[in-house]
C-alpha atoms as a PDB file:
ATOM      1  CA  UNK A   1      59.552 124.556 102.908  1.00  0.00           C
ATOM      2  CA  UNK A   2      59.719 125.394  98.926  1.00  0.00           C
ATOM      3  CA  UNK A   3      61.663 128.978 100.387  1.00  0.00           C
ATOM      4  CA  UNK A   4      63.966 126.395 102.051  1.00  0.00           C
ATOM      5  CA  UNK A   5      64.403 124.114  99.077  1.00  0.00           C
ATOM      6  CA  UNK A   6      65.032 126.891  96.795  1.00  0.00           C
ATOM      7  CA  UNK A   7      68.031 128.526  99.108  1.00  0.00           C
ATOM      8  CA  UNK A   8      69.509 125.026  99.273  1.00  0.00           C
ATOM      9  CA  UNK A   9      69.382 124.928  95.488  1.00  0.00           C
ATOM     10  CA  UNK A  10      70.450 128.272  94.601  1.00  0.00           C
ATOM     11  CA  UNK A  11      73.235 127.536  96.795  1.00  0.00           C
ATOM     12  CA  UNK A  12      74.499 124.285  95.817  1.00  0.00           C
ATOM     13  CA  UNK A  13      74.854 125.601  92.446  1.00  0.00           C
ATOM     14  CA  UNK A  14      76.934 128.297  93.536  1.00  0.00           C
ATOM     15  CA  UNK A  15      79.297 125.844  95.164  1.00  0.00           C
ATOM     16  CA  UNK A  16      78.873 123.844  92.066  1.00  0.00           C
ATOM     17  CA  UNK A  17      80.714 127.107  90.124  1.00  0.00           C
ATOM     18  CA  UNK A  18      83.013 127.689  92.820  1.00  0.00           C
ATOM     19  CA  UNK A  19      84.931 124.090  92.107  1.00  0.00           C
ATOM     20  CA  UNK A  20      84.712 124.536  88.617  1.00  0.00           C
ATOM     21  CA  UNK A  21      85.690 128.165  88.371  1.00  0.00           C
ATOM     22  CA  UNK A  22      89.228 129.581  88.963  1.00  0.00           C
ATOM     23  CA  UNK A  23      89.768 130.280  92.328  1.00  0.00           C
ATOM     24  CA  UNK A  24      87.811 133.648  92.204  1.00  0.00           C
ATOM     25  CA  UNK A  25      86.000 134.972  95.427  1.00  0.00           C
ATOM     26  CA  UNK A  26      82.158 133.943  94.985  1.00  0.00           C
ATOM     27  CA  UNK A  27      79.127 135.976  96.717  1.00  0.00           C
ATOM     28  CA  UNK A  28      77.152 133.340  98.276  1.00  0.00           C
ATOM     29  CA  UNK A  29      73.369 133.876 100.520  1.00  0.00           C
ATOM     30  CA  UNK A  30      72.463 131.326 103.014  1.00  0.00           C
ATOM     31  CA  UNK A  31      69.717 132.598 105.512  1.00  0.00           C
ATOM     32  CA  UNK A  32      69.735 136.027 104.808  1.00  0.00           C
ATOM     33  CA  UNK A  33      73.922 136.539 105.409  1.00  0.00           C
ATOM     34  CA  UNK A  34      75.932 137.143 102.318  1.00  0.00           C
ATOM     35  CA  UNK A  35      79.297 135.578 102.390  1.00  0.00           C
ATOM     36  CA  UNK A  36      82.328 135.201  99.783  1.00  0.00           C
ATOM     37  CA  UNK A  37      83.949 132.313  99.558  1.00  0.00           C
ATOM     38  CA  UNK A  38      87.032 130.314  97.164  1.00  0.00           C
ATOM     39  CA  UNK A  39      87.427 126.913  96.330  1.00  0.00           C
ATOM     40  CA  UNK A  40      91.338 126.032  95.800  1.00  0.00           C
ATOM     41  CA  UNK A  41      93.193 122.747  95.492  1.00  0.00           C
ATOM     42  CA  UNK A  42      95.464 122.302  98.618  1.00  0.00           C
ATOM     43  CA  UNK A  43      98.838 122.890  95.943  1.00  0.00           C
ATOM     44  CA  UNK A  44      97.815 126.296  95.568  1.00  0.00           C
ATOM     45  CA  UNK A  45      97.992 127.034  99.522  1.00  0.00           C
ATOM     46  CA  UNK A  46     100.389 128.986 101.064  1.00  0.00           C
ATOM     47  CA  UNK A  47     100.253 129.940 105.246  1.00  0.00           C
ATOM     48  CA  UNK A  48     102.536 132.646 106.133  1.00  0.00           C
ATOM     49  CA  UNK A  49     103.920 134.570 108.701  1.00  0.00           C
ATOM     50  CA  UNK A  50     107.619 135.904 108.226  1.00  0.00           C
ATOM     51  CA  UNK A  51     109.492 137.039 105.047  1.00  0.00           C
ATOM     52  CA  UNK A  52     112.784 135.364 104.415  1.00  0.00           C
ATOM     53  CA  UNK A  53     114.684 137.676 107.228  1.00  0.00           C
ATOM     54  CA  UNK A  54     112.350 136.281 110.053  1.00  0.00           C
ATOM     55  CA  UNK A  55     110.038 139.330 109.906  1.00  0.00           C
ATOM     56  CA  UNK A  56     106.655 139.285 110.482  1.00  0.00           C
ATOM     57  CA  UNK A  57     104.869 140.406 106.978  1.00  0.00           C
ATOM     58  CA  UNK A  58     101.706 141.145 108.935  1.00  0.00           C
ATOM     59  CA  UNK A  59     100.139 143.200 105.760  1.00  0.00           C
ATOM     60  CA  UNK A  60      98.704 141.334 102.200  1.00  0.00           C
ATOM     61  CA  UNK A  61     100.513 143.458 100.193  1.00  0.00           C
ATOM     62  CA  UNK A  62     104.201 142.456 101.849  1.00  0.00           C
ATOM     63  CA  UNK A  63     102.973 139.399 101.913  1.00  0.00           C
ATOM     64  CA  UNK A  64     101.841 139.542  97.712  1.00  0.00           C
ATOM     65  CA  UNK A  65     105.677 141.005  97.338  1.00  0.00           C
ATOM     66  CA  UNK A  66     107.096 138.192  99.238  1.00  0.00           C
ATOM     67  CA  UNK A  67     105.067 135.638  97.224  1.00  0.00           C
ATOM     68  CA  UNK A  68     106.568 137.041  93.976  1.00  0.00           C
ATOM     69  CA  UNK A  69     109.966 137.267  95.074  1.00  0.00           C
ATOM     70  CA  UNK A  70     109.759 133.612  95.684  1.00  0.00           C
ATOM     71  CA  UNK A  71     108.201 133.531  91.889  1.00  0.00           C
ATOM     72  CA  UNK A  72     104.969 132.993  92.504  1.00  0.00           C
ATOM     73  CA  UNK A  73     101.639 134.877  91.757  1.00  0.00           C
ATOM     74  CA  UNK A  74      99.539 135.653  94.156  1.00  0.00           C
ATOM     75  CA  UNK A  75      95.945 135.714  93.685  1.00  0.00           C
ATOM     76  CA  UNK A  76      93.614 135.571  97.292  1.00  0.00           C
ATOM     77  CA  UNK A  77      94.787 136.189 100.502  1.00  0.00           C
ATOM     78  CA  UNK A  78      92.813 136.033 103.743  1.00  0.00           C
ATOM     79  CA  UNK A  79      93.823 136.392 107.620  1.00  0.00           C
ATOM     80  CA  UNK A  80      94.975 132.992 109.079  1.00  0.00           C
ATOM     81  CA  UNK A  81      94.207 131.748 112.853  1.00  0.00           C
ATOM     82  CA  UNK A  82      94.370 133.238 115.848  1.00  0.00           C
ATOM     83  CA  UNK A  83      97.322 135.440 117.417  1.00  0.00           C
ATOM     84  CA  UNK A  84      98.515 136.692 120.545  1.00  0.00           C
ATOM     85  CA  UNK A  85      99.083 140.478 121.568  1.00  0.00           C
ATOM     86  CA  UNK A  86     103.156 139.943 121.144  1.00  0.00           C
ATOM     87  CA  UNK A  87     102.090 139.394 117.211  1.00  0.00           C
ATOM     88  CA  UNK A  88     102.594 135.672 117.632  1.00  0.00           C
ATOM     89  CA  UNK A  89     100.404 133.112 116.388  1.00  0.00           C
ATOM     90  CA  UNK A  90      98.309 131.608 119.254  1.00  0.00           C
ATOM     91  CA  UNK A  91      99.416 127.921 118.072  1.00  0.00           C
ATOM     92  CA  UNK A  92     100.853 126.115 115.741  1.00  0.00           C
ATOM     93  CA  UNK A  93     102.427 127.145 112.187  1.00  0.00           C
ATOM     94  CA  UNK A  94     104.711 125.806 109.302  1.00  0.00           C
ATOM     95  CA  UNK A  95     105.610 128.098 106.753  1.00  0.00           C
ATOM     96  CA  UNK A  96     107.573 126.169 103.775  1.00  0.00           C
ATOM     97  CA  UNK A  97     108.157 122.982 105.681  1.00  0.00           C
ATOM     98  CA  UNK A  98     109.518 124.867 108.741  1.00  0.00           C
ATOM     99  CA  UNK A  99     108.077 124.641 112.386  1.00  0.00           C
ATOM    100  CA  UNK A 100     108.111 128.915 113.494  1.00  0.00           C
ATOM    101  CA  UNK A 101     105.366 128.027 116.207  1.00  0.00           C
ATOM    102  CA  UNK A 102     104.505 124.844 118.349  1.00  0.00           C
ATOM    103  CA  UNK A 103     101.332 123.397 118.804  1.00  0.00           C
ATOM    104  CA  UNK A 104      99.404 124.818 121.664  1.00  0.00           C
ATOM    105  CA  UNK A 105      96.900 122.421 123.758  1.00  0.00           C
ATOM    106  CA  UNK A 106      96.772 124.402 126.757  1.00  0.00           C
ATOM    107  CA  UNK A 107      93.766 125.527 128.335  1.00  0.00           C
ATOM    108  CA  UNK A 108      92.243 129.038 128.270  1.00  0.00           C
ATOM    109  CA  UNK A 109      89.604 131.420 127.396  1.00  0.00           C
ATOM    110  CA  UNK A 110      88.268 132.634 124.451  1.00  0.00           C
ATOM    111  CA  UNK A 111      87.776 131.049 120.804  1.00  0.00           C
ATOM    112  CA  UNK A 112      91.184 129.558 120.465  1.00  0.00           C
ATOM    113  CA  UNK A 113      90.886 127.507 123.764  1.00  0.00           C
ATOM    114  CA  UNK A 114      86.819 126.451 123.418  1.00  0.00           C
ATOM    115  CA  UNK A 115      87.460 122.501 122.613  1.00  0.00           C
ATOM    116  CA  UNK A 116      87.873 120.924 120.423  1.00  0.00           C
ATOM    117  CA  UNK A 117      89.487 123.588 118.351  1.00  0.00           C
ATOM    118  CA  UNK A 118      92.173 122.208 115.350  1.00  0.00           C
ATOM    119  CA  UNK A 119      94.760 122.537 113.027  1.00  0.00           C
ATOM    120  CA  UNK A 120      94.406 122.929 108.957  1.00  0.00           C
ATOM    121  CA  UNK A 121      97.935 121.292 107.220  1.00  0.00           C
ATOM    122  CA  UNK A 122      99.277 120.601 103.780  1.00  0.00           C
ATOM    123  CA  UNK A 123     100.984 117.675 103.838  1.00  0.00           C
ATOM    124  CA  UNK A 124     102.183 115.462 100.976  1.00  0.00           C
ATOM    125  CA  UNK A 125      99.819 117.603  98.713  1.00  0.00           C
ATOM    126  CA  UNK A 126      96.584 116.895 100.639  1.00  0.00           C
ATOM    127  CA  UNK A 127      95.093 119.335 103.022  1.00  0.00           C
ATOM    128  CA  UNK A 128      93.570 118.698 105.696  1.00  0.00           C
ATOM    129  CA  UNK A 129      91.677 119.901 109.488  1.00  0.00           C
ATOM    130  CA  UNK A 130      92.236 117.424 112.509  1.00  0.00           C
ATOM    131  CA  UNK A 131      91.459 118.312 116.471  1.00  0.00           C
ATOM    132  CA  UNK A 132      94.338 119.163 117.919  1.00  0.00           C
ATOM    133  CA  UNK A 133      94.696 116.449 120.488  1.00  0.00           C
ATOM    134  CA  UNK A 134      94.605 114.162 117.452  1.00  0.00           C
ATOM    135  CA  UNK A 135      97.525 116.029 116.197  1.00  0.00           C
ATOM    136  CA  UNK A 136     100.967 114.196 115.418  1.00  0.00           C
ATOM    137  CA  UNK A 137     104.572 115.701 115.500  1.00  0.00           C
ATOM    138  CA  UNK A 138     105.157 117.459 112.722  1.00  0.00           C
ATOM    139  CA  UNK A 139     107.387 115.958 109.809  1.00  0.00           C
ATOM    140  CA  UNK A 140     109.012 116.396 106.920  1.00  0.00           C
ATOM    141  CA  UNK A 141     106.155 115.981 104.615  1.00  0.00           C
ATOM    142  CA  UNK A 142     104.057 119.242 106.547  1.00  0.00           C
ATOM    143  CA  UNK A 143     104.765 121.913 104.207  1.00  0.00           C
ATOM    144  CA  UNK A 144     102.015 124.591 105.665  1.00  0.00           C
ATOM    145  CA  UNK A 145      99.788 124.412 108.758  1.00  0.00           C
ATOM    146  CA  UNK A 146      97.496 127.135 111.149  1.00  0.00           C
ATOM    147  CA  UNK A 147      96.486 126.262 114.335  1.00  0.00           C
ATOM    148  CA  UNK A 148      92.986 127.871 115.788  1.00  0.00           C
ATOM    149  CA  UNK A 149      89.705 127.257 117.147  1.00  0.00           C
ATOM    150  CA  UNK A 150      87.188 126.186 117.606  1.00  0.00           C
ATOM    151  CA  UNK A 151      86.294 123.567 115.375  1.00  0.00           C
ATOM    152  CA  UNK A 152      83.312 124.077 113.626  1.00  0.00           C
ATOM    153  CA  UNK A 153      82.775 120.463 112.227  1.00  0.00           C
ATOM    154  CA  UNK A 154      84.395 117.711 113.164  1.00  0.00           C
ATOM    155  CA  UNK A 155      83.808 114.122 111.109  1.00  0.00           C
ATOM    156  CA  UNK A 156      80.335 116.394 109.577  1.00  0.00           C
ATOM    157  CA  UNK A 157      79.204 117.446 113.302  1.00  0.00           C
ATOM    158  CA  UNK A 158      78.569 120.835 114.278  1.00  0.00           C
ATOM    159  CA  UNK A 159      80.857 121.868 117.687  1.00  0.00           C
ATOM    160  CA  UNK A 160      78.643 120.724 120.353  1.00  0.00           C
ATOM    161  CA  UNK A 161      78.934 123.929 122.657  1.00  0.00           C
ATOM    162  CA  UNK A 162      77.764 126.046 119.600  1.00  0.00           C
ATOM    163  CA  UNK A 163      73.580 127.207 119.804  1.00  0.00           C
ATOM    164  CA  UNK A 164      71.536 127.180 116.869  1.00  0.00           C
ATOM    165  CA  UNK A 165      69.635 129.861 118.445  1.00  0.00           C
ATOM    166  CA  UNK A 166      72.275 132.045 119.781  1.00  0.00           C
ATOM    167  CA  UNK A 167      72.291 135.653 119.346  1.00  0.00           C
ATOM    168  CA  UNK A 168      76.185 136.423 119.225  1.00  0.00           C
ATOM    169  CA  UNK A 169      75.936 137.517 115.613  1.00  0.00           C
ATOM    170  CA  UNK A 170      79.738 138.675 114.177  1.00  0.00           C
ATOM    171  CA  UNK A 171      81.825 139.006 111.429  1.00  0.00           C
ATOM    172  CA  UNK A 172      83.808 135.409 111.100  1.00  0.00           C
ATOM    173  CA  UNK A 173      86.029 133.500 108.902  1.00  0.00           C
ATOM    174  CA  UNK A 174      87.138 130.050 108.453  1.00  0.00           C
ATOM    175  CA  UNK A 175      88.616 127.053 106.675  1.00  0.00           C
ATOM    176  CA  UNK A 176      87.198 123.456 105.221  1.00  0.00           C
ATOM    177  CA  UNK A 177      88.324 120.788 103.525  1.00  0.00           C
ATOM    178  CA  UNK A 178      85.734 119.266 100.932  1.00  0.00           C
ATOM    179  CA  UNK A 179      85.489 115.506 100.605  1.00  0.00           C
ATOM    180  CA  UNK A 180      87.371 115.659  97.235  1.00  0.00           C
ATOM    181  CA  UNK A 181      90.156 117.359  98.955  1.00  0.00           C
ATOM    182  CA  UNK A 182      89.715 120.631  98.107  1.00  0.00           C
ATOM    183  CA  UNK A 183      90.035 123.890 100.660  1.00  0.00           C
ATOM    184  CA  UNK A 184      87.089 126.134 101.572  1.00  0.00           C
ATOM    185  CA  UNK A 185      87.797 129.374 102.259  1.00  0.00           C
ATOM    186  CA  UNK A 186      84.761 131.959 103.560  1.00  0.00           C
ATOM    187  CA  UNK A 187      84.387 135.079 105.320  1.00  0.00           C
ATOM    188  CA  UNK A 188      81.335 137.253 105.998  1.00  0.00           C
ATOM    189  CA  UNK A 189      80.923 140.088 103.336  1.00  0.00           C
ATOM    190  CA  UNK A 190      80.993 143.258 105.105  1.00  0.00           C
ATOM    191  CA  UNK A 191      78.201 144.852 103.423  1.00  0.00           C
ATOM    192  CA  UNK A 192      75.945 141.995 104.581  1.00  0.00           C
ATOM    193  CA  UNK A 193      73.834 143.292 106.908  1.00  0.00           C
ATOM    194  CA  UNK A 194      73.099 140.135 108.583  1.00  0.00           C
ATOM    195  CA  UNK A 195      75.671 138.230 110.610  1.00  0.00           C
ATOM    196  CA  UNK A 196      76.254 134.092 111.200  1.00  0.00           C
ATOM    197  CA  UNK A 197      76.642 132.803 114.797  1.00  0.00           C
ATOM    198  CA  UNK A 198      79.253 130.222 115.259  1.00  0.00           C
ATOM    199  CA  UNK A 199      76.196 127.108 114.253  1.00  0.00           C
ATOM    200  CA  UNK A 200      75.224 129.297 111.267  1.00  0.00           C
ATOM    201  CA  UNK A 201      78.274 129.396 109.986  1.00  0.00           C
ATOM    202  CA  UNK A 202      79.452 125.956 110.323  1.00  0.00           C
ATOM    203  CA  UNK A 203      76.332 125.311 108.845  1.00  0.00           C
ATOM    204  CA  UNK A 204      77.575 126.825 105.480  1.00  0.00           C
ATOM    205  CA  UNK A 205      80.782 124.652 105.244  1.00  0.00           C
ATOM    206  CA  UNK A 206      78.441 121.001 105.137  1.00  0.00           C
ATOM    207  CA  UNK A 207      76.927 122.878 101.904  1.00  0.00           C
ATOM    208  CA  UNK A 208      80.389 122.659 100.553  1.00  0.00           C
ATOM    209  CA  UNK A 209      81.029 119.007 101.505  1.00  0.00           C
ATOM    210  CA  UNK A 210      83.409 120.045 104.090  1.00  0.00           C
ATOM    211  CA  UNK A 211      83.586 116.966 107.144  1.00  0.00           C
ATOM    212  CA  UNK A 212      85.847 119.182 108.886  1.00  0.00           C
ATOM    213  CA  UNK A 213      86.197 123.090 108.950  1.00  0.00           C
ATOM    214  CA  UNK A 214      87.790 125.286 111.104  1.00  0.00           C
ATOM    215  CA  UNK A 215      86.995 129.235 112.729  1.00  0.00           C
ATOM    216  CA  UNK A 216      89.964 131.299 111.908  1.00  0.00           C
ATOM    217  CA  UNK A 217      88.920 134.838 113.474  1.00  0.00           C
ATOM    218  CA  UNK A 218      86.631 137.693 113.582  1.00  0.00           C
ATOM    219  CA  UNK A 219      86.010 141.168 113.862  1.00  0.00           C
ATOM    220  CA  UNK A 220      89.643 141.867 111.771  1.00  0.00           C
ATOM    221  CA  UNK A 221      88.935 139.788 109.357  1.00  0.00           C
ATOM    222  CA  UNK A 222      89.587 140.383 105.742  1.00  0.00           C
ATOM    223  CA  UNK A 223      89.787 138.476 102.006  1.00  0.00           C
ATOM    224  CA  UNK A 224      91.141 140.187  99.286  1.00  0.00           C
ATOM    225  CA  UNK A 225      91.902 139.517  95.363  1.00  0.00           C
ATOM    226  CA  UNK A 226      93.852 140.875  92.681  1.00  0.00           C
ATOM    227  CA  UNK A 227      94.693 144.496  92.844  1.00  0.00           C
ATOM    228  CA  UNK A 228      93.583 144.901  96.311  1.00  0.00           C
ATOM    229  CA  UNK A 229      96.474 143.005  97.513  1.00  0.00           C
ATOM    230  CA  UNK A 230      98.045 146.377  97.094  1.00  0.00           C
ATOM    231  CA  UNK A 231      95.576 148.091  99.265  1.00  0.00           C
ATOM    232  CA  UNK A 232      96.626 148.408 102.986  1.00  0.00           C
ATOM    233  CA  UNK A 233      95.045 145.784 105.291  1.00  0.00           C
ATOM    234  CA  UNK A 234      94.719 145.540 108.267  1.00  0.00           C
ATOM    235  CA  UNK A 235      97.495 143.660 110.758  1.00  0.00           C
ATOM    236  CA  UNK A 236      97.568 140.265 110.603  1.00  0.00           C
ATOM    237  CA  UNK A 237      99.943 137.315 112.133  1.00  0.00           C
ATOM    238  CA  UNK A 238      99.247 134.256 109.886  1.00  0.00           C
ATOM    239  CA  UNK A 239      97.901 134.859 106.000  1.00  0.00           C
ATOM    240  CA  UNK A 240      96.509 132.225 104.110  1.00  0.00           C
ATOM    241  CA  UNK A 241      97.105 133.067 100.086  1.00  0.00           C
ATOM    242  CA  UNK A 242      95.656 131.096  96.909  1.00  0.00           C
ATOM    243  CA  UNK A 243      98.566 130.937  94.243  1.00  0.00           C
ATOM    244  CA  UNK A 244      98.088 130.581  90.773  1.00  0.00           C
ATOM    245  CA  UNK A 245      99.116 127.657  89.184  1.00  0.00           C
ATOM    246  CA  UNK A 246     102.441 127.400  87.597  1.00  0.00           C
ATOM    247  CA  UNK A 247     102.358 126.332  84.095  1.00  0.00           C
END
């Protein structure tokens, strides 16, 4: 119980310098898996998917050169939600206010399609995760939004199809939206040697205040700051990217 007590501690603290810090990826332990993770105010989120031709920017670094040819400053960038094999997104996105894929609420198999999966949007400044069948048409005030699945908490409960016990241990990242308003982003570190299943790791987003979080992908999953922008990723559909502030 005191080993317990202690990892809660040491890791509310790091949260605590998270929020206060700039938004800097932070190295974070919970139960033996070692994950980074960034704090950002929804202003300084950006979802994107095509450059200002209509092609796909599928790489960090074109998206980091769009970003500053729009004159802004790039500063974290990690994959978005779920895509298709055509190098679509697998639901809904708005980039800059403008609707480049519908909402899906079809049925299927696979992450995307295990309900209730969700949608994280910017809207009027705020950010926020709903369940997709809760969804509403999208207007003029949505200025970003990823669709993917499945939720991992929904109104501070856990998905109920994940198992706390399950063995399906893989690389992950998602999205959560603290109760000040704040977005969440984490990933797996890839030199953890430990991995989260899908309870484990909605586990870490209640440690962050985060009512509602969402799984964005897996196994090509990648967050990268700074210089490493430059670096070649691999091939995404949507990117998520932390801005700096303009001053």
């Amino acid at each position: 119980m005191e080993s317990l007590t202690r990892s809660v501690v040491v890791l509310l603290v790091a949260a605590t310098q998270v929020c206060q810090a700039s938004p800097v990826p932070k190295r974070v332990e919970r139960e033996g898996v070692i994950y980074e993770v960034v704090e950002a105010k929804p202003q300084h989120l950006r979802v994107l998917w095509k450059d200002s031709k209509g092609a796909p920017l599928r790489q960090f670094s074109a998206a980091a050169a769009y970003l500053r040819d729009q004159g802004e400053t790039p500063l974290i960038m990690m994959n978005g939600g779920i895509f298709e094999a055509d190098g679509r997104p697998s639901g809904l996105l708005v980039q800059e206010g403008k609707l480049l894929q519908p909402v899906n609420r079809s049925d299927g198999k696979g992450n995307f399609f295990l309900k209730p999966n969700g949608i994280l949007e910017i809207a009027h400044g705020q950010a926020r995760i709903v369940d997709t069948v809760e969804h509403r048409a999208e207007g003029p005030g949505v200025t970003y939004a990823v669709q993917s699945g499945p939720l991992l908490l929904k109104a501070g409960r856990i998905h109920p199809s994940f198992n706390k016990e399950s063995n399906s241990r893989l690389h992950r990242n998602g999205v959560g939206v603290t109760a000040q308003g704040n977005v969440v982003l984490a990933i797996t570190a890839f030199d953890s040697t430990r991995r989260p299943n899908l309870y484990e790791f909605a586990e870490l987003f209640r440690v962050y205040s985060c009512s509602n979080a969402l799984f964005l992908d897996g196994d090509l999953s990648q967050m990268r700051s700074g210089i490493d922008l430059e670096k070649s990723s691999n091939n995404f559909v949507s990117i998520i990217a932390i801005v700096e502030e303009k001053q």
